[in-house]
Protein backbone atom coordinates (compact mmCIF):
# COMPACT_ATOMS: atom_id res chain seq x y z
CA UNK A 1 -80.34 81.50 -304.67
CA UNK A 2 -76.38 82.78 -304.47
CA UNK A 3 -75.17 85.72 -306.87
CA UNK A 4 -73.29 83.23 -308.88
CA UNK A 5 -76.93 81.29 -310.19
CA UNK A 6 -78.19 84.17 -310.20
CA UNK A 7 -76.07 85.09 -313.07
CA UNK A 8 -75.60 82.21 -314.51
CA UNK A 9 -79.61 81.82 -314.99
CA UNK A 10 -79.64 85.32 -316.28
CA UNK A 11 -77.23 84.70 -318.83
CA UNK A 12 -79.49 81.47 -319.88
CA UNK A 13 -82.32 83.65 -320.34
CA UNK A 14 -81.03 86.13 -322.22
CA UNK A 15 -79.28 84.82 -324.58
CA UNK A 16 -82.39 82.24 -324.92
CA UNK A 17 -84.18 85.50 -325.96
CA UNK A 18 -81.34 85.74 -328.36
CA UNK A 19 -81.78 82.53 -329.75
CA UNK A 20 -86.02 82.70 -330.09
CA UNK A 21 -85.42 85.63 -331.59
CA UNK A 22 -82.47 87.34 -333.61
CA UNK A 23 -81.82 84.10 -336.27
CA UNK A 24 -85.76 84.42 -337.64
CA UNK A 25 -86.24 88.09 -337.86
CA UNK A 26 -84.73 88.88 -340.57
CA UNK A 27 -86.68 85.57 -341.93
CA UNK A 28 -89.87 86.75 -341.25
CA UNK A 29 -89.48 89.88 -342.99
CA UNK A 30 -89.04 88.35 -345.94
CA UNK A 31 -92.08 86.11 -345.25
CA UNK A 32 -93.86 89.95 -345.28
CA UNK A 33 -91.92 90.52 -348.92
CA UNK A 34 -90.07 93.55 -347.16
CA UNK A 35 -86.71 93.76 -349.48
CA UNK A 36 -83.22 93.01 -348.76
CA UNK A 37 -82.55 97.14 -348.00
CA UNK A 38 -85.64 97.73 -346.04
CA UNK A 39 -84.68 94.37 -343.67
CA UNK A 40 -81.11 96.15 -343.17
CA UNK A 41 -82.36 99.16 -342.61
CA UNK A 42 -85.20 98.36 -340.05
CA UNK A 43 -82.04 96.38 -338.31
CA UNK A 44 -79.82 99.50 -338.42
CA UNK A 45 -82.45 101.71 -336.84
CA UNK A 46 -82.67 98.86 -334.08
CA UNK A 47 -79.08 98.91 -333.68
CA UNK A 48 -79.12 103.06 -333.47
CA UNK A 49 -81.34 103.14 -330.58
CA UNK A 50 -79.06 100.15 -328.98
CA UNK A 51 -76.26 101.88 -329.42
CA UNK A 52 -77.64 105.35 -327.45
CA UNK A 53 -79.50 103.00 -325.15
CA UNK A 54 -76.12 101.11 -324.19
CA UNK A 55 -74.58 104.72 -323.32
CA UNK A 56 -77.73 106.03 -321.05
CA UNK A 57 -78.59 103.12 -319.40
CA UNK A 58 -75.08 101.89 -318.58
CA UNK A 59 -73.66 105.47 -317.43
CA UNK A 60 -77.55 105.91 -315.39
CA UNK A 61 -76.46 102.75 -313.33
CA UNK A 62 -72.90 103.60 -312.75
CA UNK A 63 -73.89 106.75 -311.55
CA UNK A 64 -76.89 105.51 -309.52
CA UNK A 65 -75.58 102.01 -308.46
CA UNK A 66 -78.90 100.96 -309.56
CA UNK A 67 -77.70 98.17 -311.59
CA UNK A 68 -80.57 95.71 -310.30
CA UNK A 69 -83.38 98.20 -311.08
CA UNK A 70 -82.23 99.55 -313.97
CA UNK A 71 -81.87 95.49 -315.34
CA UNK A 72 -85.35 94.92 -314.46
CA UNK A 73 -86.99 97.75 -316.19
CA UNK A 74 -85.54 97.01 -319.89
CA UNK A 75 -85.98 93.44 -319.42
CA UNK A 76 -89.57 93.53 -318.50
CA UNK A 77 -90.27 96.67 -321.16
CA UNK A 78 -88.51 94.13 -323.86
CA UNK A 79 -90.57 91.23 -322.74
CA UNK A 80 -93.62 93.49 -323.80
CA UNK A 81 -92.57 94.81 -326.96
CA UNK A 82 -91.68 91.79 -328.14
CA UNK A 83 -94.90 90.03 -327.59
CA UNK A 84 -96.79 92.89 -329.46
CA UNK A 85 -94.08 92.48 -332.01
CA UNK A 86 -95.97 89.02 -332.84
CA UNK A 87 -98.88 89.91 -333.99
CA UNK A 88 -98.06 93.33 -335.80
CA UNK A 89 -97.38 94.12 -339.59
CA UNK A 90 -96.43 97.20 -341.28
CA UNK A 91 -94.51 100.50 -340.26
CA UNK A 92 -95.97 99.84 -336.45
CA UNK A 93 -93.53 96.39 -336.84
CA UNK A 94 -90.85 98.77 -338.14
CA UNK A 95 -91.30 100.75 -335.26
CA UNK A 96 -91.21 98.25 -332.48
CA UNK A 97 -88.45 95.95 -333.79
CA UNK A 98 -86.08 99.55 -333.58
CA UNK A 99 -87.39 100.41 -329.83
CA UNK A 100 -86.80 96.71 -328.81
CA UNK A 101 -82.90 97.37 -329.57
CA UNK A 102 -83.47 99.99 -327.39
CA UNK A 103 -84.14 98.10 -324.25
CA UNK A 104 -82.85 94.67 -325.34
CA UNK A 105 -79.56 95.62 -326.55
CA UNK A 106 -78.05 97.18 -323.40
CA UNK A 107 -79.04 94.17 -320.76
CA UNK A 108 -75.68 92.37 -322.21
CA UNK A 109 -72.83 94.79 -321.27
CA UNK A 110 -75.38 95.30 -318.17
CA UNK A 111 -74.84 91.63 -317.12
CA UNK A 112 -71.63 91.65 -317.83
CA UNK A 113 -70.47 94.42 -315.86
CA UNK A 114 -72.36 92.50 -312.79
CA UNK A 115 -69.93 89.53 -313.46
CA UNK A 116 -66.96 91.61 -313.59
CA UNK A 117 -68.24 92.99 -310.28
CA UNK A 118 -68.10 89.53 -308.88
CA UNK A 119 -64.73 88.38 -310.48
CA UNK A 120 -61.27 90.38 -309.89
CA UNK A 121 -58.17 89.34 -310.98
CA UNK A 122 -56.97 85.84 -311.34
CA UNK A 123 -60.86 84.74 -310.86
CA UNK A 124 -60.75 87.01 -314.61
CA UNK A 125 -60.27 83.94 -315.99
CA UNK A 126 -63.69 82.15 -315.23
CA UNK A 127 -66.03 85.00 -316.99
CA UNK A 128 -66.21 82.48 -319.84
CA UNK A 129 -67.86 79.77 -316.84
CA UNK A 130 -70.42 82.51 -316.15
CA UNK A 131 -70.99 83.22 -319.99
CA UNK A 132 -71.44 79.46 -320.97
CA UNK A 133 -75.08 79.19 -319.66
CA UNK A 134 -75.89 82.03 -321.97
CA UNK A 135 -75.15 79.70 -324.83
CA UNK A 136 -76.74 77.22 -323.11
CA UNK A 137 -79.63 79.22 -323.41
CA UNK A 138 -79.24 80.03 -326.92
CA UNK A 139 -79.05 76.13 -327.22
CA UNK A 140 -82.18 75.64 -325.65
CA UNK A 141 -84.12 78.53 -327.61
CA UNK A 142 -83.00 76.67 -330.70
CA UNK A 143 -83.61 72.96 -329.78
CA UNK A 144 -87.78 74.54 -328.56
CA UNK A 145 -87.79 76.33 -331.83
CA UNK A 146 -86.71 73.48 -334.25
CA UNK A 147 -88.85 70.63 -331.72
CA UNK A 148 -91.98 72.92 -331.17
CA UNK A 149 -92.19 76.16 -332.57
CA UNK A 150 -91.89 76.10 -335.98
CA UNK A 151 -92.70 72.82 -337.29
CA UNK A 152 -96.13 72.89 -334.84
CA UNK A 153 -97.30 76.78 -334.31
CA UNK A 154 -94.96 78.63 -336.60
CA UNK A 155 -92.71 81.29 -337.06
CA UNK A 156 -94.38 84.11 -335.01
CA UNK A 157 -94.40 82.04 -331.87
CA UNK A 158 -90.33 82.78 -331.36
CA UNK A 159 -91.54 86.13 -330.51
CA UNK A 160 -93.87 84.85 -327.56
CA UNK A 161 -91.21 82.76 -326.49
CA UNK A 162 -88.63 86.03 -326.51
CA UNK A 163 -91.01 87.57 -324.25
CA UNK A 164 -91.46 84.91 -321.63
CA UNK A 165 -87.69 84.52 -321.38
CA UNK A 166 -87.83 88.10 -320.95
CA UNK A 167 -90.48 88.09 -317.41
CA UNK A 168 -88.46 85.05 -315.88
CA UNK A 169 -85.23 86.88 -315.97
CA UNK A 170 -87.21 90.28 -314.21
CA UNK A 171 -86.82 88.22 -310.33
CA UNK A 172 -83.49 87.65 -311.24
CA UNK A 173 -81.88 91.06 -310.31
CA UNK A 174 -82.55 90.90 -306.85
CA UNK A 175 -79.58 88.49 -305.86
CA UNK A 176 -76.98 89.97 -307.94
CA UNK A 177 -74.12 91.50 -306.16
CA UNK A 178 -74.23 95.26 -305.35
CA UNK A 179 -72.46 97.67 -307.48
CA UNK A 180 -68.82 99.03 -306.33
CA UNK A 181 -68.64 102.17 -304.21
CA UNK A 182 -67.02 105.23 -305.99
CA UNK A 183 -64.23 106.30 -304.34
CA UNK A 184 -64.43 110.39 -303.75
CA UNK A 185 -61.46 111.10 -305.75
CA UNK A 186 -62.03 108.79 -308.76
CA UNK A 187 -62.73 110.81 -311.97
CA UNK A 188 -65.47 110.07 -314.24
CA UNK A 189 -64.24 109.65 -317.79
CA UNK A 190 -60.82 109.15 -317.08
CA UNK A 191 -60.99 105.87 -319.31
CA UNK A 192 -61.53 107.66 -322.27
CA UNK A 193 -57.75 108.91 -322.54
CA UNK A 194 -56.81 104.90 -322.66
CA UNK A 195 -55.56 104.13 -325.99
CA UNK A 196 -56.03 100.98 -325.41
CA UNK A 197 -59.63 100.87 -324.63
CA UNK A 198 -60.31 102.81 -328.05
CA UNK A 199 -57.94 100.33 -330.22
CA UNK A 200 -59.75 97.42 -328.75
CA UNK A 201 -63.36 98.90 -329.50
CA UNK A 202 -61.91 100.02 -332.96
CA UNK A 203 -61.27 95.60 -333.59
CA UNK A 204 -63.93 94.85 -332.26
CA UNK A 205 -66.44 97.28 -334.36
CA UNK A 206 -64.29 95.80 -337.58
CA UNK A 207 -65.71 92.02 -336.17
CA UNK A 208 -69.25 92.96 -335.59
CA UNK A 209 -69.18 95.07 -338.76
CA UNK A 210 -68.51 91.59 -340.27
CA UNK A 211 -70.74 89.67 -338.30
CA UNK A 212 -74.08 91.19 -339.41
CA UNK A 213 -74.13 88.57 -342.52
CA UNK A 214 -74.53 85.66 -339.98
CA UNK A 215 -77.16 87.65 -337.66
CA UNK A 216 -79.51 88.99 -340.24
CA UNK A 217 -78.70 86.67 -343.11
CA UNK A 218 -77.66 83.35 -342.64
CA UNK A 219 -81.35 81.65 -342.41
CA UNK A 220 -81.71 83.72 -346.00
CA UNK A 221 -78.68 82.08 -347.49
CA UNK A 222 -79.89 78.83 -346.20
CA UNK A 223 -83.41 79.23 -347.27
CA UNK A 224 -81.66 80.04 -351.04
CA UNK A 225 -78.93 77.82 -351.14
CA UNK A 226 -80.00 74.44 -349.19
CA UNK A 227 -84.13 74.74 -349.94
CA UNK A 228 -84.64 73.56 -346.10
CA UNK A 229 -87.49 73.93 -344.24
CA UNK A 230 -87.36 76.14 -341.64
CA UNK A 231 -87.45 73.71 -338.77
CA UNK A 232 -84.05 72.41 -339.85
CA UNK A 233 -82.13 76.58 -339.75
CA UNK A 234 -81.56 76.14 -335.99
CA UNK A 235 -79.37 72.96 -336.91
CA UNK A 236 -76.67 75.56 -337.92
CA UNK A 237 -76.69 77.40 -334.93
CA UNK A 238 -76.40 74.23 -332.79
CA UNK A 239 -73.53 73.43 -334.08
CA UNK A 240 -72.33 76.66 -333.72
CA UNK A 241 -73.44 76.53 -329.55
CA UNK A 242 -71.78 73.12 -328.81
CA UNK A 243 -68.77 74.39 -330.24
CA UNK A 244 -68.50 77.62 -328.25
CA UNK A 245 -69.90 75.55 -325.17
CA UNK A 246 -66.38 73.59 -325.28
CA UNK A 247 -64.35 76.27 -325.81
CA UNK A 248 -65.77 78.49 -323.09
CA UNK A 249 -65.34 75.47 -320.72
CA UNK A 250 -61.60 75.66 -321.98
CA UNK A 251 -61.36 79.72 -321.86
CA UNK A 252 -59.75 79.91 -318.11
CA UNK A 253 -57.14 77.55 -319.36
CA UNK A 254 -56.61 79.45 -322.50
CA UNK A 255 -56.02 82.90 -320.66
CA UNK A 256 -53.98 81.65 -318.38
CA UNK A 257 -51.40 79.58 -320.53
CA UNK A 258 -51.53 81.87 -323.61
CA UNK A 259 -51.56 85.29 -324.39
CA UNK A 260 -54.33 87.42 -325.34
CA UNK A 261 -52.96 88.51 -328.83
CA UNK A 262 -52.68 84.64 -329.84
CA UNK A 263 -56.22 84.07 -327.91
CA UNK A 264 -57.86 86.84 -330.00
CA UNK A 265 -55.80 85.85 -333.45
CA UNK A 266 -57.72 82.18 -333.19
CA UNK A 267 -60.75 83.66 -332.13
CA UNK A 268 -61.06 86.19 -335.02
CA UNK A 269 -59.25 84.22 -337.57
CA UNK A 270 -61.86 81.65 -337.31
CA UNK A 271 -64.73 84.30 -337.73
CA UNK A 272 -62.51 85.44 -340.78
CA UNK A 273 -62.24 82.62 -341.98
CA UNK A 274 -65.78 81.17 -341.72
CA UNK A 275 -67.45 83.98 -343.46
CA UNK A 276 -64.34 83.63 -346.37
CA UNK A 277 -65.68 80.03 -346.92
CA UNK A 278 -69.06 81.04 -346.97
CA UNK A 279 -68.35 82.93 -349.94
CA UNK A 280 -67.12 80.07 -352.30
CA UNK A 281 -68.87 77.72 -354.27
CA UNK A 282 -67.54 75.09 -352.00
CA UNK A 283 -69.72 75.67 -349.50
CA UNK A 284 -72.42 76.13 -351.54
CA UNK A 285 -72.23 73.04 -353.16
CA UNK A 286 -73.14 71.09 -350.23
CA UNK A 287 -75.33 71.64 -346.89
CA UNK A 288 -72.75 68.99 -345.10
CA UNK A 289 -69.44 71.14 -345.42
CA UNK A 290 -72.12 74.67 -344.35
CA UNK A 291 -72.95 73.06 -340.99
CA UNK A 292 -69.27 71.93 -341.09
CA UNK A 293 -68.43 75.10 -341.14
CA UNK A 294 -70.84 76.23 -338.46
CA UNK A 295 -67.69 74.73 -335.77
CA UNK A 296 -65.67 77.97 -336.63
CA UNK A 297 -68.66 80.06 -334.73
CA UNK A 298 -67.99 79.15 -331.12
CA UNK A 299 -64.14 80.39 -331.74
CA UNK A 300 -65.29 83.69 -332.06
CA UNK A 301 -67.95 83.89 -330.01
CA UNK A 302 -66.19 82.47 -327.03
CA UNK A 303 -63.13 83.05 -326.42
CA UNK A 304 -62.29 85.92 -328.97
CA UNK A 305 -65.33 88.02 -326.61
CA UNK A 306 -63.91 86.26 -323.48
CA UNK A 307 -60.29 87.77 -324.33
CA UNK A 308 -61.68 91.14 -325.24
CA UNK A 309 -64.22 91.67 -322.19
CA UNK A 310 -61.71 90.63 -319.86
CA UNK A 311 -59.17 92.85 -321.34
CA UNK A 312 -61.30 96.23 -321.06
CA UNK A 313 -61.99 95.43 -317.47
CA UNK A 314 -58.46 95.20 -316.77
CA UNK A 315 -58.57 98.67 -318.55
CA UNK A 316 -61.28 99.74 -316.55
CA UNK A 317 -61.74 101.72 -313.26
CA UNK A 318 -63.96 99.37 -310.87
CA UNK A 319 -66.71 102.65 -310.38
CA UNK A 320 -66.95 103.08 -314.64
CA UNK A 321 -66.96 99.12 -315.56
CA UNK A 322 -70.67 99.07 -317.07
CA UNK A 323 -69.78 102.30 -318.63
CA UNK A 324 -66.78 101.24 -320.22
CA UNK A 325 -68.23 97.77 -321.20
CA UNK A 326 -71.44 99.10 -322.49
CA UNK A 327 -69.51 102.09 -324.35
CA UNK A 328 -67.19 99.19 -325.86
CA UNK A 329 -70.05 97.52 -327.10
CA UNK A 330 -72.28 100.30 -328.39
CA UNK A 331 -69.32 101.66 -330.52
CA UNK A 332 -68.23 98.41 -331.53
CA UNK A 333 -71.03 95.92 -331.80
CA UNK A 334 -74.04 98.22 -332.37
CA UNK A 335 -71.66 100.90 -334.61
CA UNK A 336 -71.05 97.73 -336.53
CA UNK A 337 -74.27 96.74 -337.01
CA UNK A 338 -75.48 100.24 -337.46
CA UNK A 339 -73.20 100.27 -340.56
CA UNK A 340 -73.51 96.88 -341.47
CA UNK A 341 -77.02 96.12 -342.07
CA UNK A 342 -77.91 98.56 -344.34
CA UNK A 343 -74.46 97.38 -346.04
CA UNK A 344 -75.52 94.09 -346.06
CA UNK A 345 -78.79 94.21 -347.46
CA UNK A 346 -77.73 96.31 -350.14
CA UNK A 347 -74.47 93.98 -350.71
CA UNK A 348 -77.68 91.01 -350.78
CA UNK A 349 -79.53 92.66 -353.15
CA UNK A 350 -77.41 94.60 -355.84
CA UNK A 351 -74.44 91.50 -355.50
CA UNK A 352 -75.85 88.14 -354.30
CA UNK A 353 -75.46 86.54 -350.78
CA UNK A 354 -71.49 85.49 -351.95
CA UNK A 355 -70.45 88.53 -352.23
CA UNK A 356 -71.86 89.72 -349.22
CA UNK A 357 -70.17 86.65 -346.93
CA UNK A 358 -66.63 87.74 -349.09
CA UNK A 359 -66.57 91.38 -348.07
CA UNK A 360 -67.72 90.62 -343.92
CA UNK A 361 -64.24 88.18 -344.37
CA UNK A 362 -62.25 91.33 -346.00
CA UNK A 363 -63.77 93.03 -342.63
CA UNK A 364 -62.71 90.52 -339.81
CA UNK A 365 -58.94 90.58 -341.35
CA UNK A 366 -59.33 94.20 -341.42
CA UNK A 367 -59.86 93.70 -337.62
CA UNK A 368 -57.51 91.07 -336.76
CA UNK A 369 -54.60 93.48 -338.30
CA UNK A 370 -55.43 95.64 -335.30
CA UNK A 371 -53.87 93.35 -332.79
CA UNK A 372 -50.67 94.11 -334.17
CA UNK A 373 -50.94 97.57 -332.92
CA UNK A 374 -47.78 99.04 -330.70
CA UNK A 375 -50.41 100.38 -328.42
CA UNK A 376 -51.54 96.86 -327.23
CA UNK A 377 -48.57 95.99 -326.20
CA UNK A 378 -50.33 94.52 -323.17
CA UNK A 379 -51.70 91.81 -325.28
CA UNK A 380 -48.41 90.36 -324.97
CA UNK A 381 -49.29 88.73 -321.98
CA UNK A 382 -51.79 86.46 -320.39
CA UNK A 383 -55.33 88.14 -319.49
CA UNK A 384 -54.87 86.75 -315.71
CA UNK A 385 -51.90 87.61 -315.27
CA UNK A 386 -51.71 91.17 -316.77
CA UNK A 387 -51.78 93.77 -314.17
CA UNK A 388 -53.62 96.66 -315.82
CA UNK A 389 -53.17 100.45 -316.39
């Protein structure tokens, strides 16, 4: 197997351990009559340990060049945790759903950082090629679960299915390519005086702050609004994977021709806009113009993240890119969802689902006003063709 499969099938099995696993949590803890704060707040204390976990593990392997080992370890500890996760109740589930963030969180920015270690500069472009099979994967875990799991074992069995996505990917690590040399005179932390790397993990914690109504809610507001069963929820998440399929096949194109301002303004305004229309009693009204709606999540999660990953590695020195990518991500994505769970479930409860889709829109404007910062300037300019700090 080349580096490139090797990748390409990790991505596939992660994000399949995404899919099996992150749309029906949140679910079943309602199935165990846990309320709408206690579900945020169980997801928040996931999302803490993430967020340290992203820092420790991601500076250990730039420091160690142990990328390989280091990927192993969490994925095989998740694939564990999450199989006793399946047939646990009470705090003891409480407990293991937070240290599962722990190790699961930080294989992402892990992977990616590998990719980035096989791609420099015009070759940029293609992350989005790489990061295609991952919803391909997320694709698959949601055709098994609506096909198999749920309608003929049930809902636990997406947590057996997170863990055997989880050994696969352990025999992956070995072909991936090895991690850059540091060069003696290259100082550690020097990205942290970029202004630029801070602006663009300041949007991006304003997205994910907004996301967290899609991630722990939107098989809730499906359950209350549509009265489907629960083999039809992945239908919305499809949708959702076909369209970001597309547009990642489209991202190198996208990069190249257009700049990274208007590439992240389409990106996030669809996110903005999906969880605005969420909110109204339009969408409401009918379960046609909901999955319609679904279309607007492959924007965002394909070439908005494309456009923003690819950005902080231009930012990036080559011997700190899993620290800066996993740092990006733990302050944005798991500071967002730190915040934003226990937000949400207390915006679910005290409010009512509509209010809680309104205010995650007020939050992705909030972060698409960022791009009009003087201090990304560089956004001005095609991704590929940008030529860094």
């Amino acid at each position: 197997m080349n580096k490139l499969n090797a990748i390409r099938l990790s991505y596939f099995l992660l994000f399949a351990s995404f899919g099996f696993y992150y749309p029906y949590i949140g679910l079943c803890l309602k199935r165990y009559s846990w309320s709408g704060v206690e579900i945020g707040l169980t997801l928040c204390l996931a999302s803490l340990l993430g967020f340290f976990g992203q820092f420790i593990f991601s500076r250990l392997s730039d420091k160690t060049r142990n990328k390989r080992e280091i990927f192993t370890i969490l994925a095989l500890t998740s694939s564990v945790i999450a199989c006793c996760i399946g047939w646990t109740k009470g705090i003891l589930l409480c407990v293991l759903i937070a240290v599962l963030g722990l190790t699961h969180y930080p294989l992402v920015p892990l992977l990616d950082s590998v990719s980035f270690d096989l791609l420099s500069g015009k070759a940029r472009g293609k992350y989005g090629h790489l990061r295609v099979f991952g919803t391909l994967g997320y694709l698959f875990a949601s055709a098994i679960v609506a096909l198999f799991l749920l309608p003929i074992i049930g809902l636990h069995s997406v947590f057996y299915a997170f863990s055997l996505a989880m050994v696969i990917s352990v025999i992956l690590p070995q072909w991936f390519p090895p991690s850059p040399v540091r060069v003696a005179d290259q100082v550690t932390g020097s990205w942290i005086a970029d202004k630029r790397i801070r602006w663009v993990a300041v949007m991006m914690f304003f997205f994910e702050l907004a996301s967290t109504c899609i991630h722990g809610y939107l098989g809730i507001y499906m359950d209350k609004y549509y009265l489907l069963s629960d083999s039809v929820i992945p239908l919305a998440w499809t949708i959702g994977l076909i369209s970001e399929i597309l547009l990642f096949q489209a991202s190198p194109y996208l990069l190249r021709h257009f700049t990274a301002r208007t590439v992240l303004l389409i990106g996030g305004g669809a996110a903005a806009t999906r969880y605005l229309f969420l909110s109204s009693a339009f969408a409401i009204s009918s379960p046609f113009w909901f999955f319609a709606s679904q279309i607007l999540h492959g924007f965002y999660y394909s070439i908005f993240f494309c456009a923003a990953l690819a950005f902080l590695d231009i930012c990036s020195p080559t011997h700190e890119r899993a620290t800066i990518q996993s740092s990006a991500s733990a302050f944005s994505t798991l500071g967002g969802f730190i915040i934003g769970f226990p937000l949400s479930g207390w915006l679910w409860q005290m409010f009512g689902l509509q209010t809680l889709f309104f205010v995650s829109g007020c939050f992705a404007l909030a972060g698409l006003s960022i791009l009009f910062h003087p201090v990304l300037v560089d956004l001005s300019q095609p991704i590929v063709k940008n030529v860094g700090s």
